[in-house]
Protein backbone atom coordinates (compact mmCIF):
# COMPACT_ATOMS: atom_id res chain seq x y z
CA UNK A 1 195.68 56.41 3.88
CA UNK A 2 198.57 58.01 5.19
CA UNK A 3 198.91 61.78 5.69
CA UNK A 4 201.72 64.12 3.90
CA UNK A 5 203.59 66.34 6.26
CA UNK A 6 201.75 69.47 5.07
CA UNK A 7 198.53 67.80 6.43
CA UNK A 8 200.37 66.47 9.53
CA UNK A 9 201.64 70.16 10.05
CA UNK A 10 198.23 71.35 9.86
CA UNK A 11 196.74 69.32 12.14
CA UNK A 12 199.25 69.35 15.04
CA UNK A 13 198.56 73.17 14.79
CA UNK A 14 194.70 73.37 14.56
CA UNK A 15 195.63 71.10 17.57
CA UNK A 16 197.87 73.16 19.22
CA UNK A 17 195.12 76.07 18.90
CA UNK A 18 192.52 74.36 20.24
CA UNK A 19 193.76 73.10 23.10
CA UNK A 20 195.58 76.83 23.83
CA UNK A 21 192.34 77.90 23.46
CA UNK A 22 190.88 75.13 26.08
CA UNK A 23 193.95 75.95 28.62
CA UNK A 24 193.37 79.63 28.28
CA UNK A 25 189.64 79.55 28.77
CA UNK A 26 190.19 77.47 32.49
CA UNK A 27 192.63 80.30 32.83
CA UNK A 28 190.86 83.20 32.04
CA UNK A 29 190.04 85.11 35.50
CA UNK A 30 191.15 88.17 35.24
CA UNK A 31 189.83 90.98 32.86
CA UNK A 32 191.07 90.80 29.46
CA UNK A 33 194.10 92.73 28.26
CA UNK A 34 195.08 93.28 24.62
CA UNK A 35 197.69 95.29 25.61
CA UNK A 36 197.76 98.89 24.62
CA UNK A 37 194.91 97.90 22.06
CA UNK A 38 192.29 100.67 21.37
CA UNK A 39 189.71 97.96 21.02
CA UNK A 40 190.16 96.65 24.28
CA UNK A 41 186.65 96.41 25.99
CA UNK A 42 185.99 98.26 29.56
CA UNK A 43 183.06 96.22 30.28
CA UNK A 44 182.64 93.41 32.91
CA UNK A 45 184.87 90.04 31.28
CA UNK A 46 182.59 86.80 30.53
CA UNK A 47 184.15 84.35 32.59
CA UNK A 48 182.55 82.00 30.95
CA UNK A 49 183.90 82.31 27.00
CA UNK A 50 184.23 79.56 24.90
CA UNK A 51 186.75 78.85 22.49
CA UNK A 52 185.60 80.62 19.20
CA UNK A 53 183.98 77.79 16.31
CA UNK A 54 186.23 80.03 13.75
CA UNK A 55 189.53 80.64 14.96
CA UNK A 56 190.66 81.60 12.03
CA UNK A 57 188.48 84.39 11.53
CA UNK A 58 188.66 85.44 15.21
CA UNK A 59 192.22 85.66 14.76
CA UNK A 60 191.39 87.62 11.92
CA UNK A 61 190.32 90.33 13.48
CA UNK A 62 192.38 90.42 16.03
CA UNK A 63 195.15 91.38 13.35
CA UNK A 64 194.71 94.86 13.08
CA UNK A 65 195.49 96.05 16.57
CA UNK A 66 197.75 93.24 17.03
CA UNK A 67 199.67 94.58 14.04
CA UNK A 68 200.52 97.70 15.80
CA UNK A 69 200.85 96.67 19.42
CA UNK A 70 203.34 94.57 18.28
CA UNK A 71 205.70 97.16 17.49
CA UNK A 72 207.33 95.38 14.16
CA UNK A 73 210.80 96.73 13.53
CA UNK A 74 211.44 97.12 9.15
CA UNK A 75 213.32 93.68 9.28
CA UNK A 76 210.29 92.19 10.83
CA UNK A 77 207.35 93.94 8.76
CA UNK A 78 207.22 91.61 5.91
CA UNK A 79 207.63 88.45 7.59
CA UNK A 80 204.53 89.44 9.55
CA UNK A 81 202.68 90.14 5.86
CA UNK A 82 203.50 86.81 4.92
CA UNK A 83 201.80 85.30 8.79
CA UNK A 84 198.80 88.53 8.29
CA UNK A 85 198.09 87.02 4.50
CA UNK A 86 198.14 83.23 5.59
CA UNK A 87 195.47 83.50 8.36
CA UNK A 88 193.17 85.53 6.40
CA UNK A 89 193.65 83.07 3.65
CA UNK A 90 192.70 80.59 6.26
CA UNK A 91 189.79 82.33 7.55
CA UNK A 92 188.64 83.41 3.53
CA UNK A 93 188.84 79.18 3.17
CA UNK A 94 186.75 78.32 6.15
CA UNK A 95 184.10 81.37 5.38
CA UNK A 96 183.96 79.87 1.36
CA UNK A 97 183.37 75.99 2.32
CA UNK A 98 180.35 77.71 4.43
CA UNK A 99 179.29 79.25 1.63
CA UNK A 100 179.72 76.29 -0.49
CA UNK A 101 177.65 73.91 1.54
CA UNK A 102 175.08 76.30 2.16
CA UNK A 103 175.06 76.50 -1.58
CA UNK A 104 174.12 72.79 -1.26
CA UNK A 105 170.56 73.57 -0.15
CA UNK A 106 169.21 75.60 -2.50
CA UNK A 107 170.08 72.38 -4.52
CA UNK A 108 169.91 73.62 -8.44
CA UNK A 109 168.75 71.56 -11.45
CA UNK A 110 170.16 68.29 -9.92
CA UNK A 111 171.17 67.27 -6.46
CA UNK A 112 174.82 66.60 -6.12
CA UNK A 113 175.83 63.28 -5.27
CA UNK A 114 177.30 62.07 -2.04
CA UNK A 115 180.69 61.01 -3.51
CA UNK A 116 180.90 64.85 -4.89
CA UNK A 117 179.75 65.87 -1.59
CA UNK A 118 182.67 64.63 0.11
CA UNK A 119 185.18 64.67 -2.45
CA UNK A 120 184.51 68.46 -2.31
CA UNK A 121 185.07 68.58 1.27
CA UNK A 122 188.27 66.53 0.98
CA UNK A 123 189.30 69.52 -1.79
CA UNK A 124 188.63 71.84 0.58
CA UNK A 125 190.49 70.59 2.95
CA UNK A 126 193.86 69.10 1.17
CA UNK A 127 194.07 73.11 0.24
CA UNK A 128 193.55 74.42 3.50
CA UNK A 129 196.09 72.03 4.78
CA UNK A 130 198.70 73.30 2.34
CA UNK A 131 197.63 76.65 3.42
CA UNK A 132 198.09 75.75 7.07
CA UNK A 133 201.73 74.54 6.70
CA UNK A 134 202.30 77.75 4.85
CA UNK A 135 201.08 79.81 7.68
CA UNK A 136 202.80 77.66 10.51
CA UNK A 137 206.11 78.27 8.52
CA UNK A 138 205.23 81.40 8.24
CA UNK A 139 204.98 82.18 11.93
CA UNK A 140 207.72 80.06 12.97
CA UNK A 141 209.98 82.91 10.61
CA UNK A 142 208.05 85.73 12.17
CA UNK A 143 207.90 84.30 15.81
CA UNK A 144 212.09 83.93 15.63
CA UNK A 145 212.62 87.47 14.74
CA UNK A 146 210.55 88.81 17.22
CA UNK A 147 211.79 89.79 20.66
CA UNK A 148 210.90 88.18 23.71
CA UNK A 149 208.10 91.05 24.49
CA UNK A 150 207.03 90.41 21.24
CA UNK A 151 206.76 86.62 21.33
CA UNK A 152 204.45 87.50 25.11
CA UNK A 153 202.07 89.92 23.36
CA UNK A 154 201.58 87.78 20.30
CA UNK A 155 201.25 84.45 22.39
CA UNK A 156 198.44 85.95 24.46
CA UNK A 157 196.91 87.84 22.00
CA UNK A 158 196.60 84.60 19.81
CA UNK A 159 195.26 82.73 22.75
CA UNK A 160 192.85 85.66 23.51
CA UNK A 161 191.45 85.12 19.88
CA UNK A 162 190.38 82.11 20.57
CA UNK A 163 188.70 82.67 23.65
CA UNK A 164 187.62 86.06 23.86
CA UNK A 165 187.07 86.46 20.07
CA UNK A 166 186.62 90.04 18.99
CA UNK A 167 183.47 91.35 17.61
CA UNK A 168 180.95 88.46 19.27
């Protein structure tokens, strides 16, 4: 089986994101900073955080106050719709397949079968993967227009998602 570029895309950057996420953890020794964020937390920083099991979703909600610490200039507003829309699409994806195999215990008249089992998942994931590439060409657009401050706030605030999630 070989794997189409979209797919290949997609999982160099879930890739890429997890093992940011790894790196930033051992990192992580000093109190967190989201910048001029009005979420940013004044309590005592868990040293020990672990990378979030939906980074999608923690990134997510990381968007709003990312979104205006970011400082977008006109030129740069709608190719940072385009990166806001793919990652909730992402995290909308992930949240759905949960629903969808939690679906799969309450059963119904019939149990599925295995092979629709899987061939669900594999659905669910050729999509996401096309979604992925989207969003990874996305931010690649977005991440060249920004300005070297930009490109530090939005690298650590994307790493931050992932290991100091927001909201758990």
């Amino acid at each position: 089986m070989t794997m189409t570029q979209a797919q290949l895309r997609g999982c160099v950057l879930a890739g890429a994101l997890a093992l940011a996420a790894a790196d930033a953890a051992a990192q992580m020794t000093q109190r967190r900073d989201r910048g001029n964020s009005t979420r940013e937390s004044t309590a005592a920083p868990k040293r020990d955080a672990a990378p979030s099991q939906e980074p999608f979703a923690a990134l997510e909600r990381e968007l709003p106050s990312l979104n205006v610490d970011l400082l977008l200039s006109t030129n740069q507003v709608e190719l940072w719709r385009a990166f806001e829309r793919d990652v909730r699409d992402m995290a909308e994806m992930d949240r759905a397949q949960r629903r969808h195999l939690m679906s799969l215990r309450e059963g119904g008249e019939s149990a599925p079968t295995a092979v629709l089992v899987i061939a669900s998942l594999a659905e669910d994931e050729r999509i996401k993967n096309d979604t992925l590439g989207d969003l990874k060409r996305h931010l690649d657009a977005l991440y060249a227009a920004l300005s070297d401050n930009q490109k530090r706030t939005l690298d650590r605030r994307v790493v931050m998602s992932q290991t100091e999630p927001l909201g758990r």
